[in-house]
Protein backbone atom coordinates (compact mmCIF):
# COMPACT_ATOMS: atom_id res chain seq x y z
CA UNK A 1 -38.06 173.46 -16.14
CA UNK A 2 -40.50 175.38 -18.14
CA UNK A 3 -38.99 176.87 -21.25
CA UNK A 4 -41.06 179.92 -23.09
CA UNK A 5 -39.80 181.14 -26.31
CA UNK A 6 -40.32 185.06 -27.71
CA UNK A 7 -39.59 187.62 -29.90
CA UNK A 8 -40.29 185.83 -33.37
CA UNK A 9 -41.58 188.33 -36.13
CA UNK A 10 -41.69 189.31 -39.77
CA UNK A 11 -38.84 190.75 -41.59
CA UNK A 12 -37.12 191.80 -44.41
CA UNK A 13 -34.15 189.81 -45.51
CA UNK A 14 -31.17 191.38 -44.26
CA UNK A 15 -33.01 192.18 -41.63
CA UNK A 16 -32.31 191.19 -37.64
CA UNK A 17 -34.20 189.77 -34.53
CA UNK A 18 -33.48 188.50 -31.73
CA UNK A 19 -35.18 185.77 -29.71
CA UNK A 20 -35.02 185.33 -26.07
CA UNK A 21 -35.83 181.75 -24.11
CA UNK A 22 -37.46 182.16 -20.56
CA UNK A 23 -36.66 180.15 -18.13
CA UNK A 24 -38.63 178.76 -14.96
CA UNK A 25 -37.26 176.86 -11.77
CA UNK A 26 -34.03 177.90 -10.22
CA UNK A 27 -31.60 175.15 -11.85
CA UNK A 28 -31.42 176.95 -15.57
CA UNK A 29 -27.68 177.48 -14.83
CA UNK A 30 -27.07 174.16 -14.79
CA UNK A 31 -28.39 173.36 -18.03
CA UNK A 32 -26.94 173.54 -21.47
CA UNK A 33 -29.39 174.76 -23.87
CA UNK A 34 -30.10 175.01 -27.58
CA UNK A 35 -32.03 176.66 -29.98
CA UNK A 36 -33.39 174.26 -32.85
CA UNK A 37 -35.50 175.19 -35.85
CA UNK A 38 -38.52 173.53 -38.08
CA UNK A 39 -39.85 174.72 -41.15
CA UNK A 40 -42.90 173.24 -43.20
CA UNK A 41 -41.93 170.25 -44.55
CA UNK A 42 -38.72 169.77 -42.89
CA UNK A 43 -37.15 167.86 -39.82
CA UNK A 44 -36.04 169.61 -36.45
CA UNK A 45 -32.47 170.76 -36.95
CA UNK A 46 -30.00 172.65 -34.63
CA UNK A 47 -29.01 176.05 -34.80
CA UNK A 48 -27.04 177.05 -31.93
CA UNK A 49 -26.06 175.72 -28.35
CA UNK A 50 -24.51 177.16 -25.45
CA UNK A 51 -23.02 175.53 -22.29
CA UNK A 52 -24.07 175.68 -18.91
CA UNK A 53 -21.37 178.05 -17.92
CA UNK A 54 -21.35 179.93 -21.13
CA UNK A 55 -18.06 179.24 -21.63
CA UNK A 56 -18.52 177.05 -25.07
CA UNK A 57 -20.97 177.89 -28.15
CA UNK A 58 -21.84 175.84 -30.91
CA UNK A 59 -23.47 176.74 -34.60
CA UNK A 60 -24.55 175.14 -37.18
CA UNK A 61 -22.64 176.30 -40.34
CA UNK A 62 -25.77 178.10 -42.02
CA UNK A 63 -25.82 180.36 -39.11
CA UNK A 64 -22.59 180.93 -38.10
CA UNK A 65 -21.04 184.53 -38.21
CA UNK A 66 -24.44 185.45 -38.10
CA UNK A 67 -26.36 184.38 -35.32
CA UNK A 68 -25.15 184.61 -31.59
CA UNK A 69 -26.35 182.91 -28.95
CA UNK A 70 -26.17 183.77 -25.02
CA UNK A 71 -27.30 183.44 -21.67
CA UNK A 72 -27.78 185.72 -18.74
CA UNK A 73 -28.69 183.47 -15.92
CA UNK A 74 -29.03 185.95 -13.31
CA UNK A 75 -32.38 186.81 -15.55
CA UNK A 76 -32.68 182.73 -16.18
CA UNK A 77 -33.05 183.77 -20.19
CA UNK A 78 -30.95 182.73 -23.50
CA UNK A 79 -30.41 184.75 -26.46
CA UNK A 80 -30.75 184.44 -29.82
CA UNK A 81 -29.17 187.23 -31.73
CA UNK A 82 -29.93 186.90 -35.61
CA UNK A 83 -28.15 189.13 -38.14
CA UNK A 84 -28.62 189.14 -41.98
CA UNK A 85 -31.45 187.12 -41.98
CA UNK A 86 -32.20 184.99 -45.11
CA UNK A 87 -35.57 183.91 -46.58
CA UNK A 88 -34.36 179.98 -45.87
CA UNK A 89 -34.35 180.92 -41.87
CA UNK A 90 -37.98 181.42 -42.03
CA UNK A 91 -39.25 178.58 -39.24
CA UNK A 92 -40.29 178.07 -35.93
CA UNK A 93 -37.46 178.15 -33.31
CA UNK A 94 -37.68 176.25 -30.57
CA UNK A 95 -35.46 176.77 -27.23
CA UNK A 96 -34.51 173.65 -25.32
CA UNK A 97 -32.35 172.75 -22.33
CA UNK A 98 -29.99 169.92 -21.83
CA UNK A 99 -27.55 168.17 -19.48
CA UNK A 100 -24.66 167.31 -21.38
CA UNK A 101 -24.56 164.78 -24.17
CA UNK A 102 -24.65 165.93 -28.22
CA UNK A 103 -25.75 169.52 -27.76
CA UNK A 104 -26.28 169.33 -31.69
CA UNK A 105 -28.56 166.10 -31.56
CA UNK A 106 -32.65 167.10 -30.61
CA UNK A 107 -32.40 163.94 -28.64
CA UNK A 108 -30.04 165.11 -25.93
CA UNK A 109 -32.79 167.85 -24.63
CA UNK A 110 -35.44 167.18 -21.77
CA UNK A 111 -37.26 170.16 -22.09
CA UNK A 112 -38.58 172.32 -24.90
CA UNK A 113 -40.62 175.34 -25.48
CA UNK A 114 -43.15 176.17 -27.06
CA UNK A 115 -41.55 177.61 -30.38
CA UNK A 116 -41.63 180.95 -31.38
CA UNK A 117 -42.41 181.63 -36.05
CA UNK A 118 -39.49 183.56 -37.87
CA UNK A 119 -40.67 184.67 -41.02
CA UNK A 120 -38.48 186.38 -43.17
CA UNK A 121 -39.36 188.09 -46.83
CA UNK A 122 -37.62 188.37 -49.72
């Protein structure tokens, strides 16, 4: 599976983006997948998950109520859906797909994309 990430950008805080997660090869609905985060300095940490089936989301509590994640496999792509965006979200996202295991823990992906920079000003 070859995972490309998009639709990073500059903005205001406050402000909203929303990233999307391309997928290649014809078994993305059988993966979970994630979207994790890195900023300077800092380790790789979770943001969001999503199930295979779509039935079950997960957040991390800095993002939650704000950020939605989603998945439209007919067009093998995830969403990331960011709302009220805060200077401390500026980082690089990443998009990554799993099967099964700790959907919050980096370890429990097998592929990864390429990252995508979130910058957002104060």
């Amino acid at each position: 599976v070859q995972l490309q990430a998009s639709g990073g950008g500059l903005v205001q805080a406050g402000g909203s983006l929303r990233l999307s997660c391309a997928a290649s090869g014809r078994t993305f609905s059988r993966y979970d997948m994630g979207w994790f985060r890195q900023a300077p300095g800092k380790e790789r940490e979770f943001v969001a998950a999503i199930t295979w089936s779509g039935a079950s989301t997960y957040y991390a509590d800095s993002v939650k109520g704000r950020f939605t994640i989603s998945r439209e496999s007919a067009e093998n792509t995830m969403y990331l859906q960011m709302l009220d965006l805060k200077p401390e979200d500026t980082a690089v996202y990443y998009c990554a797909c799993a099967r099964g295991g700790v959907l919050r823990s980096p370890s429990s992906y097998l592929y990864w994309g390429q990252g995508t920079q979130v910058t957002v000003s104060s």
